[in-house]
N, C-alpha and C. Protein backbone atom coordinates (compact mmCIF):
# COMPACT_ATOMS: atom_id res chain seq x y z
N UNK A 1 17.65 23.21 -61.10
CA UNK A 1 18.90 22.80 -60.48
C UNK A 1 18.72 22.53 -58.98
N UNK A 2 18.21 23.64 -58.18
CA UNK A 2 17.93 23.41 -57.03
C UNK A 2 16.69 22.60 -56.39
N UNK A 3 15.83 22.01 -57.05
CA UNK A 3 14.95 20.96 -57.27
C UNK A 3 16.27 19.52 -57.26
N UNK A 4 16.49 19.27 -58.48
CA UNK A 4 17.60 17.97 -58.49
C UNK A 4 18.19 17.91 -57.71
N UNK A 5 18.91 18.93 -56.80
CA UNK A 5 20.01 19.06 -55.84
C UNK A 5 18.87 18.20 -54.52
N UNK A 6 17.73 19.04 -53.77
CA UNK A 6 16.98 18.75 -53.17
C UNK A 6 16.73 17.81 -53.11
N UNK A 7 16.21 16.80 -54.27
CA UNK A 7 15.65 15.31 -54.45
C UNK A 7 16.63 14.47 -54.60
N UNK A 8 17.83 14.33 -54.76
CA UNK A 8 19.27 13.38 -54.54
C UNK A 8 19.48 13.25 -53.47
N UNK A 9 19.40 14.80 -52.37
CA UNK A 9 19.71 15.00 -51.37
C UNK A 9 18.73 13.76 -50.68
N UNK A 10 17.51 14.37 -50.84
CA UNK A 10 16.49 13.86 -50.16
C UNK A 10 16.48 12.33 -50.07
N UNK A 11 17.13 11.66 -51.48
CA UNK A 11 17.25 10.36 -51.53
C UNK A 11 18.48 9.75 -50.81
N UNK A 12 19.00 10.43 -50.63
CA UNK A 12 20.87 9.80 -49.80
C UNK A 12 19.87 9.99 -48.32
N UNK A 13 19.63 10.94 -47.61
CA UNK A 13 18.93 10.26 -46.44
C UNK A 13 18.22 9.32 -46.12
N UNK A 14 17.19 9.02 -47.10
CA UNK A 14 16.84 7.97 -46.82
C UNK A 14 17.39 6.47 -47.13
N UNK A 15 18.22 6.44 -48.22
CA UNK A 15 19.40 5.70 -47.88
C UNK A 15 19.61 5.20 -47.11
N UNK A 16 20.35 6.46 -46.24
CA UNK A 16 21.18 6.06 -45.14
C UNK A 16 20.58 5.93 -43.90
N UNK A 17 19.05 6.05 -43.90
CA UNK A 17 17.79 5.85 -42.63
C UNK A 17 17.50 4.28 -42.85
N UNK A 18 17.31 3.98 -43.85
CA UNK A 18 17.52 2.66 -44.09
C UNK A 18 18.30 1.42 -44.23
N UNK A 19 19.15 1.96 -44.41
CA UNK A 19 20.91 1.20 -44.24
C UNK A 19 21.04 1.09 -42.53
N UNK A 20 20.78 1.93 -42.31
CA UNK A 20 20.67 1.96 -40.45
C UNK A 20 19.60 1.25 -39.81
N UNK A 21 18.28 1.18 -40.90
CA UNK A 21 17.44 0.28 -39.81
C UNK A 21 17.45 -1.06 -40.40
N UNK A 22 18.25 -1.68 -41.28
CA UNK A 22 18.28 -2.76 -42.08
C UNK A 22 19.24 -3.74 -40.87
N UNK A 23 20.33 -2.78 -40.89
CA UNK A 23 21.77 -3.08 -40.18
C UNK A 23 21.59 -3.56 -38.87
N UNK A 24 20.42 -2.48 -38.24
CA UNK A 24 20.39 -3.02 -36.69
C UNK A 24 19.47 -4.68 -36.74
N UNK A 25 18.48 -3.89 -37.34
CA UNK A 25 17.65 -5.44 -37.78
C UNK A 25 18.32 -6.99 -38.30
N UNK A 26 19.36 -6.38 -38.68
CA UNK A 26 20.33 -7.76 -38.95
C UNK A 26 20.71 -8.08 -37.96
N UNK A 27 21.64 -7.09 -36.93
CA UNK A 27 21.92 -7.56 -35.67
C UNK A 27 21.79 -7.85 -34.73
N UNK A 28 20.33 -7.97 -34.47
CA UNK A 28 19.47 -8.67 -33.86
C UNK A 28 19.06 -10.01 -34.24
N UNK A 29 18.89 -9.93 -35.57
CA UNK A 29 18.54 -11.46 -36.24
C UNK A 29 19.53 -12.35 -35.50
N UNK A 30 20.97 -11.59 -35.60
CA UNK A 30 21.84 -12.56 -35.80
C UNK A 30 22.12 -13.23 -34.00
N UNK A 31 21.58 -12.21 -33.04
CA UNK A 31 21.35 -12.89 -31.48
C UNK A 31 20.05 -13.63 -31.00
N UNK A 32 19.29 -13.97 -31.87
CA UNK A 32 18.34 -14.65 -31.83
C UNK A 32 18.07 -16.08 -32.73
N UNK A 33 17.51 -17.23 -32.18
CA UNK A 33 17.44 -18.47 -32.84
C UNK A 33 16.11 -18.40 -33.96
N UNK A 34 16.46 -19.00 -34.62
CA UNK A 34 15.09 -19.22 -36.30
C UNK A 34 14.00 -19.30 -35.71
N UNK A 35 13.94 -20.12 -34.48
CA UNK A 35 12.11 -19.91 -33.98
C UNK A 35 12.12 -19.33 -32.87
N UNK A 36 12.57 -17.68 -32.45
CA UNK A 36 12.18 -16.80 -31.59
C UNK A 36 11.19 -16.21 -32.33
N UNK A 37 9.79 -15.90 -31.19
CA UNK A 37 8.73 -15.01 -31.83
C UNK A 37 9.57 -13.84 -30.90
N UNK A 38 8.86 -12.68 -31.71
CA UNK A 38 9.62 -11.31 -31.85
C UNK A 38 8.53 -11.00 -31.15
N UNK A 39 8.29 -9.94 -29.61
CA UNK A 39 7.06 -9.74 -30.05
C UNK A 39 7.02 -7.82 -30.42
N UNK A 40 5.42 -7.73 -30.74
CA UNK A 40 5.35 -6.56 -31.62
C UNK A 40 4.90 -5.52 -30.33
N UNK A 41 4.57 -5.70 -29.71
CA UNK A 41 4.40 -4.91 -28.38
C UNK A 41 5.42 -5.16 -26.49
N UNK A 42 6.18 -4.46 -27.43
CA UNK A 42 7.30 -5.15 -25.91
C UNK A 42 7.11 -4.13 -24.60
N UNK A 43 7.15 -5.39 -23.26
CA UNK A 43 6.37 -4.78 -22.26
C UNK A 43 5.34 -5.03 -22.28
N UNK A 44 4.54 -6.06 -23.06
CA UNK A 44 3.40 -6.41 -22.78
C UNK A 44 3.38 -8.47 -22.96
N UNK A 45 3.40 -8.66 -22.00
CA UNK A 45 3.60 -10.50 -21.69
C UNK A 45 3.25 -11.65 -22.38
N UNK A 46 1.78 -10.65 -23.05
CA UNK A 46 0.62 -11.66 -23.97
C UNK A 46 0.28 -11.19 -25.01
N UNK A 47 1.30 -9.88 -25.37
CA UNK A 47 1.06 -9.36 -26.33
C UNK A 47 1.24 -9.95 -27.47
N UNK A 48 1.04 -9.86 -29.41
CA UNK A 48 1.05 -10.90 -29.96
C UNK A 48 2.74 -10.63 -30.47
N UNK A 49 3.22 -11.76 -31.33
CA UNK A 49 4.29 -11.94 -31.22
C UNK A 49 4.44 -12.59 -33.09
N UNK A 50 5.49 -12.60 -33.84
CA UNK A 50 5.80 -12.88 -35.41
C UNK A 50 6.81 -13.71 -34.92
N UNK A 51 7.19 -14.43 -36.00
CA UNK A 51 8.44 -14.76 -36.13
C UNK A 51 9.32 -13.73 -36.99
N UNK A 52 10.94 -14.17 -36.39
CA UNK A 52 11.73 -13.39 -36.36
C UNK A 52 11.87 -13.19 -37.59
N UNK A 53 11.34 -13.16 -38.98
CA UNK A 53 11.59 -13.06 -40.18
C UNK A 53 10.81 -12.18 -40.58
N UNK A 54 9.72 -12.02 -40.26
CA UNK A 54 8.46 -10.56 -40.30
C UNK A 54 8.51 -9.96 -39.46
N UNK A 55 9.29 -9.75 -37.81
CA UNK A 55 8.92 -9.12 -37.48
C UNK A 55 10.30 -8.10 -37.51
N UNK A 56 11.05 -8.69 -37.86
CA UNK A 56 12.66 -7.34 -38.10
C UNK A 56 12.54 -7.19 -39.66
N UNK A 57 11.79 -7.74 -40.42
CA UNK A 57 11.96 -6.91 -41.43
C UNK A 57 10.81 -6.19 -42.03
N UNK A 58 9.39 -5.99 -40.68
CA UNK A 58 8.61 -5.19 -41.60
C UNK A 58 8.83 -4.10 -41.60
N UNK A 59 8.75 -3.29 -40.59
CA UNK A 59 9.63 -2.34 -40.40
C UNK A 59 10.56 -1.60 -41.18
N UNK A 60 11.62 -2.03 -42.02
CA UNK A 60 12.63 -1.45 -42.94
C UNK A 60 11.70 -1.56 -44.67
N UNK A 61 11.30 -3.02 -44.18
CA UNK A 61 10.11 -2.67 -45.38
C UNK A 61 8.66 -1.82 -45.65
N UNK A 62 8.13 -1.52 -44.54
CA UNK A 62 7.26 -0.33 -44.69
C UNK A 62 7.79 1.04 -44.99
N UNK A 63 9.28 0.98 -44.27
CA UNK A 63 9.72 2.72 -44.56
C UNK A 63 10.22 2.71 -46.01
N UNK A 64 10.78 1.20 -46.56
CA UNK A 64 11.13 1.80 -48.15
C UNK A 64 9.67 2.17 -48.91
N UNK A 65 8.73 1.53 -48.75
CA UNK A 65 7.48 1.76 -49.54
C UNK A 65 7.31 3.51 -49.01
N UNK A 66 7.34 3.88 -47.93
CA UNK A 66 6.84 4.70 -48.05
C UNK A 66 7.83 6.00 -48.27
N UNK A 67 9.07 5.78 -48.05
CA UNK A 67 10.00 6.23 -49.03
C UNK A 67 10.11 6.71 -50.99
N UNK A 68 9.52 5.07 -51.26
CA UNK A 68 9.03 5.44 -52.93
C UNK A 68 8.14 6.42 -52.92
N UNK A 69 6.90 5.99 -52.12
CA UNK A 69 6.02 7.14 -52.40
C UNK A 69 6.37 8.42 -52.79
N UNK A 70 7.28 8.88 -51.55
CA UNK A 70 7.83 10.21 -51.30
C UNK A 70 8.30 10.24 -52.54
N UNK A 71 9.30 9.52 -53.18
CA UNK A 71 10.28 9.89 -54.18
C UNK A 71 8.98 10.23 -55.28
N UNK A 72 8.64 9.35 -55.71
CA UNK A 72 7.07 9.38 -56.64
C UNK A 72 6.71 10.46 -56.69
N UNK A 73 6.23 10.77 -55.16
CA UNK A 73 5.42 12.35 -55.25
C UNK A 73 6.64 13.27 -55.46
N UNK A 74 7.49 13.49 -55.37
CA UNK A 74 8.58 14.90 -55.25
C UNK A 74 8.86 14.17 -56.91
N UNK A 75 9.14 13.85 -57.77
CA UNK A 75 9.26 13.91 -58.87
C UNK A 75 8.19 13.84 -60.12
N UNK A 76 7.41 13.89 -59.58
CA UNK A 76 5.97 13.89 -60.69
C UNK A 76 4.96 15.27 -59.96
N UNK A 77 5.79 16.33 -59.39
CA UNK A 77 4.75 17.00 -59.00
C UNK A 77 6.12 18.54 -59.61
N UNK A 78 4.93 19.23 -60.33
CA UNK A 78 5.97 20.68 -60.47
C UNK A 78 5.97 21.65 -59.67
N UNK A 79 6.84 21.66 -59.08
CA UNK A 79 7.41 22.12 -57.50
C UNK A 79 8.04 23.45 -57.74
N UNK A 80 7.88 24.61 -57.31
CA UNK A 80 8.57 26.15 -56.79
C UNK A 80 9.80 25.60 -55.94
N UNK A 81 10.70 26.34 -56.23
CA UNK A 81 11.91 26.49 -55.18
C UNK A 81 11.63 26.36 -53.79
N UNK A 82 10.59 26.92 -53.64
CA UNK A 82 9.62 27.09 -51.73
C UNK A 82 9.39 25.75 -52.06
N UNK A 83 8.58 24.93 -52.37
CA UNK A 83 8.01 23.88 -51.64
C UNK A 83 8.59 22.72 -51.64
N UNK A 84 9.97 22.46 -52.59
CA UNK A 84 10.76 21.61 -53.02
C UNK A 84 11.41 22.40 -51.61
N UNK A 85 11.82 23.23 -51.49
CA UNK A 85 12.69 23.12 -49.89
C UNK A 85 11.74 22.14 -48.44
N UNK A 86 10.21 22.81 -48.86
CA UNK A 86 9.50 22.39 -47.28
C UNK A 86 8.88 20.91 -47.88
N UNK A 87 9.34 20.38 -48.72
CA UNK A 87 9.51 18.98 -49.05
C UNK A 87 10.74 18.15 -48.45
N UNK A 88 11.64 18.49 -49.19
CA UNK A 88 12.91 18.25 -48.67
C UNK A 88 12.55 18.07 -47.16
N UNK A 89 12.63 19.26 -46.64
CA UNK A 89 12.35 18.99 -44.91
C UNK A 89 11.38 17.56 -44.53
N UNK A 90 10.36 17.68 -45.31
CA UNK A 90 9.39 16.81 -44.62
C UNK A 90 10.01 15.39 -44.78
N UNK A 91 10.81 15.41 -46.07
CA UNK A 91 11.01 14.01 -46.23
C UNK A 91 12.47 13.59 -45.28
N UNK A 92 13.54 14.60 -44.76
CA UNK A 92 14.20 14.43 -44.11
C UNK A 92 13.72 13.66 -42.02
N UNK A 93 12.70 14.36 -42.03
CA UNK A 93 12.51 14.28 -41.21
C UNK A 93 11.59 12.96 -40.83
N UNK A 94 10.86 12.89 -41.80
CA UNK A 94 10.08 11.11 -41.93
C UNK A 94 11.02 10.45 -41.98
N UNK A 95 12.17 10.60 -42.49
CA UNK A 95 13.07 9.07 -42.68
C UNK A 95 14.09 9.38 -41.20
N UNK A 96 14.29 10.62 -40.53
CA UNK A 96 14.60 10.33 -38.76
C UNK A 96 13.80 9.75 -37.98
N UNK A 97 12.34 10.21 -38.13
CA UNK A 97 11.16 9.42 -37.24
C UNK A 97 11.55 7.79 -37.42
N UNK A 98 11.40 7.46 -38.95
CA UNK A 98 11.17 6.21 -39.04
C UNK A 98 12.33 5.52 -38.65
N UNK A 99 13.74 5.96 -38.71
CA UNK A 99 14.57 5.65 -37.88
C UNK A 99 14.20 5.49 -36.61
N UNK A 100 14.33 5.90 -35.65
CA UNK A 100 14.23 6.41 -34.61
C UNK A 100 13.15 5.62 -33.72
N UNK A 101 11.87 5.10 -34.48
CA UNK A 101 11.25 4.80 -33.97
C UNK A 101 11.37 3.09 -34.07
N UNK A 102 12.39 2.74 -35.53
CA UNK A 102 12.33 1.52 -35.39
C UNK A 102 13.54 1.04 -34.12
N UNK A 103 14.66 1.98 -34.27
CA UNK A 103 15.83 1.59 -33.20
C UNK A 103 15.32 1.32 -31.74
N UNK A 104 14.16 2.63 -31.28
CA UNK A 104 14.03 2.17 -29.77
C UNK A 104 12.77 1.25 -30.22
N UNK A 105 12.06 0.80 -30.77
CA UNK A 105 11.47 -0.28 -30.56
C UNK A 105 11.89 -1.79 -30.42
N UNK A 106 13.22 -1.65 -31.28
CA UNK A 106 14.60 -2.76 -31.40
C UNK A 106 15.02 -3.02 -30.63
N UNK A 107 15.47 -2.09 -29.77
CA UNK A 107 15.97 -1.73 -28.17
C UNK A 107 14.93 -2.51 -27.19
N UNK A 108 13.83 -1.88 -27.07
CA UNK A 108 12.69 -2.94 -25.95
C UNK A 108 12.25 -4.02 -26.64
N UNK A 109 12.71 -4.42 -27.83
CA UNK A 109 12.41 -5.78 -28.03
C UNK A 109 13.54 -6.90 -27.62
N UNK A 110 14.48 -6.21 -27.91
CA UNK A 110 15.82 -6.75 -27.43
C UNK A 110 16.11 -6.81 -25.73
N UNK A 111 15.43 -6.06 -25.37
CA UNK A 111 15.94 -6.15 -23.56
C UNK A 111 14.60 -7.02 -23.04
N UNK A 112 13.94 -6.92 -23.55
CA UNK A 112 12.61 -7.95 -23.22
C UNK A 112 12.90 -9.55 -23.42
N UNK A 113 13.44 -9.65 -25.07
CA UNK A 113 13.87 -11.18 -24.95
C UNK A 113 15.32 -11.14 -24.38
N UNK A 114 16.24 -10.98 -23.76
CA UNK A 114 17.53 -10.82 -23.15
C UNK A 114 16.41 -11.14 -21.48
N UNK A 115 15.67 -10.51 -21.25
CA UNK A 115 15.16 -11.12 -20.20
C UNK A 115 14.25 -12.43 -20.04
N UNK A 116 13.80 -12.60 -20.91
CA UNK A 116 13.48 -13.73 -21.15
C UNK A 116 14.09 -15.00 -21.75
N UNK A 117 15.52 -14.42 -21.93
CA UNK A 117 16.27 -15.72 -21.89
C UNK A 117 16.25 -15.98 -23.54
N UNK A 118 16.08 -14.90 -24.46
CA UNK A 118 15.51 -15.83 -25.83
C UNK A 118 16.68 -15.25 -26.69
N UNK A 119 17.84 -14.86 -26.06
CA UNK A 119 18.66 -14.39 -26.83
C UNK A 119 20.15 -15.18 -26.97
N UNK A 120 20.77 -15.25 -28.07
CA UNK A 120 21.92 -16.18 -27.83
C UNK A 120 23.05 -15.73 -27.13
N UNK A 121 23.13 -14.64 -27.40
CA UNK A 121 24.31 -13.81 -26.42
C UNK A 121 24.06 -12.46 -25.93
């Protein structure tokens, strides 16, 4: 019971870590023109750069893959009450990182092209 409870749980966060980095990633798409390169190191001038179609959505797409994983492993592994909790944790907390790290990278990609003029509004 407290296994199932844990792994639903575990799956509505990441959900909603992903619904959040999908969302911002849209809203960025949507201030930028079809041929802005994105770049992948912001703060750096010559750094290399995607177009805006790989580079806001690898990001939401690496964290679902590695999301399945997680789910994969926490349901094909027979888990104690203990480690299905310090699972739970781990997987709560990968899907804040991966938040977290895609928003402020969103953020200096966004104030970088806003300075460079590559934004529509």
């Amino acid at each position: 019971m407290l296994l199932t409870v844990l792994i639903y749980l575990g799956d509505a966060v990441w959900i909603l870590a992903l619904a959040l980095m999908a969302g911002a990633s849209r809203a960025a798409w949507n201030r930028m023109d079809a041929d802005t390169k994105v770049p992948l190191q912001p703060g750096a001038p010559k750094g290399p750069r995607l177009s805006r179609n790989v580079a806001l959505s690898a990001a939401p797409a690496m964290a679902f893959l590695a999301s399945l994983f997680l789910v994969a492993g926490v349901r094909s592994l027979g888990l104690s009450p203990e480690e299905a909790l310090i699972l739970f944790g781990v997987r709560i907390v990968l899907a804040a990182l991966a938040t977290l790290a895609h928003l402020g990278w969103l953020r200096a990609v966004m104030a970088q092209l806003k300075a460079e003029g590559s934004l529509k509004y």
